[in-house]
Protein backbone atom coordinates (compact mmCIF):
# COMPACT_ATOMS: atom_id res chain seq x y z
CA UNK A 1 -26.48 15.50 -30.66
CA UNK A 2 -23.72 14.49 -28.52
CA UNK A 3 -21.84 13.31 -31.27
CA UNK A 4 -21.39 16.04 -33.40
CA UNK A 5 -23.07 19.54 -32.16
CA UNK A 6 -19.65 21.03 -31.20
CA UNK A 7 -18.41 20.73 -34.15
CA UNK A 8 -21.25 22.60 -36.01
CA UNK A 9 -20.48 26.21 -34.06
CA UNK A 10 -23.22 25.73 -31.85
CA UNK A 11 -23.92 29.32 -30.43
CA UNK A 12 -24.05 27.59 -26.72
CA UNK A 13 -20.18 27.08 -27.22
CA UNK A 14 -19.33 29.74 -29.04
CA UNK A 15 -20.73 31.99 -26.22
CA UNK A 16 -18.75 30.76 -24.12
CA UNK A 17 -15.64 30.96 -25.56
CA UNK A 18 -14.96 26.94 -25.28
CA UNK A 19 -12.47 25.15 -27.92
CA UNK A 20 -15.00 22.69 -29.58
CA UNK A 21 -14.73 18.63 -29.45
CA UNK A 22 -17.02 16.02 -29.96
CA UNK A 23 -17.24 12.75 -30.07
CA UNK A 24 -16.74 12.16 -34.23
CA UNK A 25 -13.82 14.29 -33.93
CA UNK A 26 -12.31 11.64 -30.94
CA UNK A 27 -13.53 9.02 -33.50
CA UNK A 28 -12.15 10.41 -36.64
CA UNK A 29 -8.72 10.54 -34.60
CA UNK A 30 -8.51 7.21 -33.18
CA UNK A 31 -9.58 5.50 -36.80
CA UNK A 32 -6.95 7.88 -38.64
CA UNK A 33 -4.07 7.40 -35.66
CA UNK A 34 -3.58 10.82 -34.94
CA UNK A 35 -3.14 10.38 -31.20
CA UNK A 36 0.72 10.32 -30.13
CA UNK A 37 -0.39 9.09 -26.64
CA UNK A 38 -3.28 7.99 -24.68
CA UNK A 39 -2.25 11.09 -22.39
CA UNK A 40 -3.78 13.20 -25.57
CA UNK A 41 -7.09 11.08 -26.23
CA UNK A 42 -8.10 11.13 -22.55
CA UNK A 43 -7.35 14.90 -22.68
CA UNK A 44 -9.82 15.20 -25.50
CA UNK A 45 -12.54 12.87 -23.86
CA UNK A 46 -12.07 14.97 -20.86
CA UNK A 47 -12.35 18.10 -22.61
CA UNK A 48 -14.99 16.94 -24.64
CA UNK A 49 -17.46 16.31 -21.06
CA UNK A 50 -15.69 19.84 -19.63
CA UNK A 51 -17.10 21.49 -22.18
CA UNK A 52 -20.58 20.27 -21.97
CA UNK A 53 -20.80 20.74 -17.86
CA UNK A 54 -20.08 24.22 -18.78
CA UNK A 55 -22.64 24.90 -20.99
CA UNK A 56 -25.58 22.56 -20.03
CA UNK A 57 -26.58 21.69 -15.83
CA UNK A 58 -26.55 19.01 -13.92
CA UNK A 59 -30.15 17.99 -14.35
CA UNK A 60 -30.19 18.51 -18.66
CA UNK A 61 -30.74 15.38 -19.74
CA UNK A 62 -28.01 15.49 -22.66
CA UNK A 63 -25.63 16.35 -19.41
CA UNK A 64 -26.92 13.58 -17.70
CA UNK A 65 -26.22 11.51 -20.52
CA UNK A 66 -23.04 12.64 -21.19
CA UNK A 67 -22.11 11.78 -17.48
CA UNK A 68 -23.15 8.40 -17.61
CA UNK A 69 -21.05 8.19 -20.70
CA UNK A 70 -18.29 9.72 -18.64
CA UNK A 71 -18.29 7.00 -15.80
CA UNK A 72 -18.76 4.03 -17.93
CA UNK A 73 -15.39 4.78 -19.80
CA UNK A 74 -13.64 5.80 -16.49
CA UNK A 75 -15.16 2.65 -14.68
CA UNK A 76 -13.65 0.83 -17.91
CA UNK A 77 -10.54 2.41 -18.07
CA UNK A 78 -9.72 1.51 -14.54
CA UNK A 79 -10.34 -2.18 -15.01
CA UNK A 80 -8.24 -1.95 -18.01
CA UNK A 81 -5.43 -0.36 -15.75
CA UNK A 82 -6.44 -2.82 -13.21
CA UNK A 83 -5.93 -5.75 -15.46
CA UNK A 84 -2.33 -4.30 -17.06
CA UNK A 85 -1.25 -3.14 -13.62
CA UNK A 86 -0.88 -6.54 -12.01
CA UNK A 87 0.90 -7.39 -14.55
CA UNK A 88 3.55 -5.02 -15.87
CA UNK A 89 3.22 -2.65 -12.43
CA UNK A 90 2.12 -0.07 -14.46
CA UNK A 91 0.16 2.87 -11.81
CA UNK A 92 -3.14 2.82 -11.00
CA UNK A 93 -5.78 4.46 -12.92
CA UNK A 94 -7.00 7.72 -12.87
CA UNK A 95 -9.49 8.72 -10.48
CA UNK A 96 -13.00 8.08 -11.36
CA UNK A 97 -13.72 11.01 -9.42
CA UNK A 98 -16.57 13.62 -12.21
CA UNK A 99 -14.05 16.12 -14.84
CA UNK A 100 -14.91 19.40 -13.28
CA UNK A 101 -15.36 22.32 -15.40
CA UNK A 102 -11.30 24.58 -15.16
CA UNK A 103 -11.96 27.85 -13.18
């Protein structure tokens, strides 16, 4: 469950030492306002997919579904920034380019 699993202490995570997030937790946040920035929810989202390529490969399907997940939102987020860009000059968006696991 892609949603919620982290959250639970799921012995996959906890093996590997990773900081849990899911995707309720992202939810929870947005509905309740608790991100300062956008800088902080993308860190989460991003964290959130990290976490999963370290525990579960390429060809899982839960990976596989967490990836297409992954590049909708990025392919989303760039129109967005495409959109706002041309008019307020605000930078382009980030690179759409798969979150590789840190190390």
């Amino acid at each position: 469950a892609v949603v919620s699993t982290q959250s639970t202490g799921d012995p996959k995570f906890v093996e590997k030492g990773l900081t849990p997030i899911d995707l309720m937790t992202v939810k929870k946040k947005l509905e309740f306002g608790e991100y300062q920035s956008f800088e902080a929810f993308y860190s989460d989202v991003t964290h959130f997919q990290r976490n999963y390529s370290e525990v579960y490969p390429a060809e899982h399907q839960l990976r596989q579904e967490i990836d297409e997940i992954m590049g909708v939102f990025l392919k989303e987020l760039k129109e967005i920034y495409r959109g706002i860009s041309v008019h307020q000059g605000i930078p382009p968006a980030p690179s759409s380019k798969k979150v590789k696991p840190d190390g």
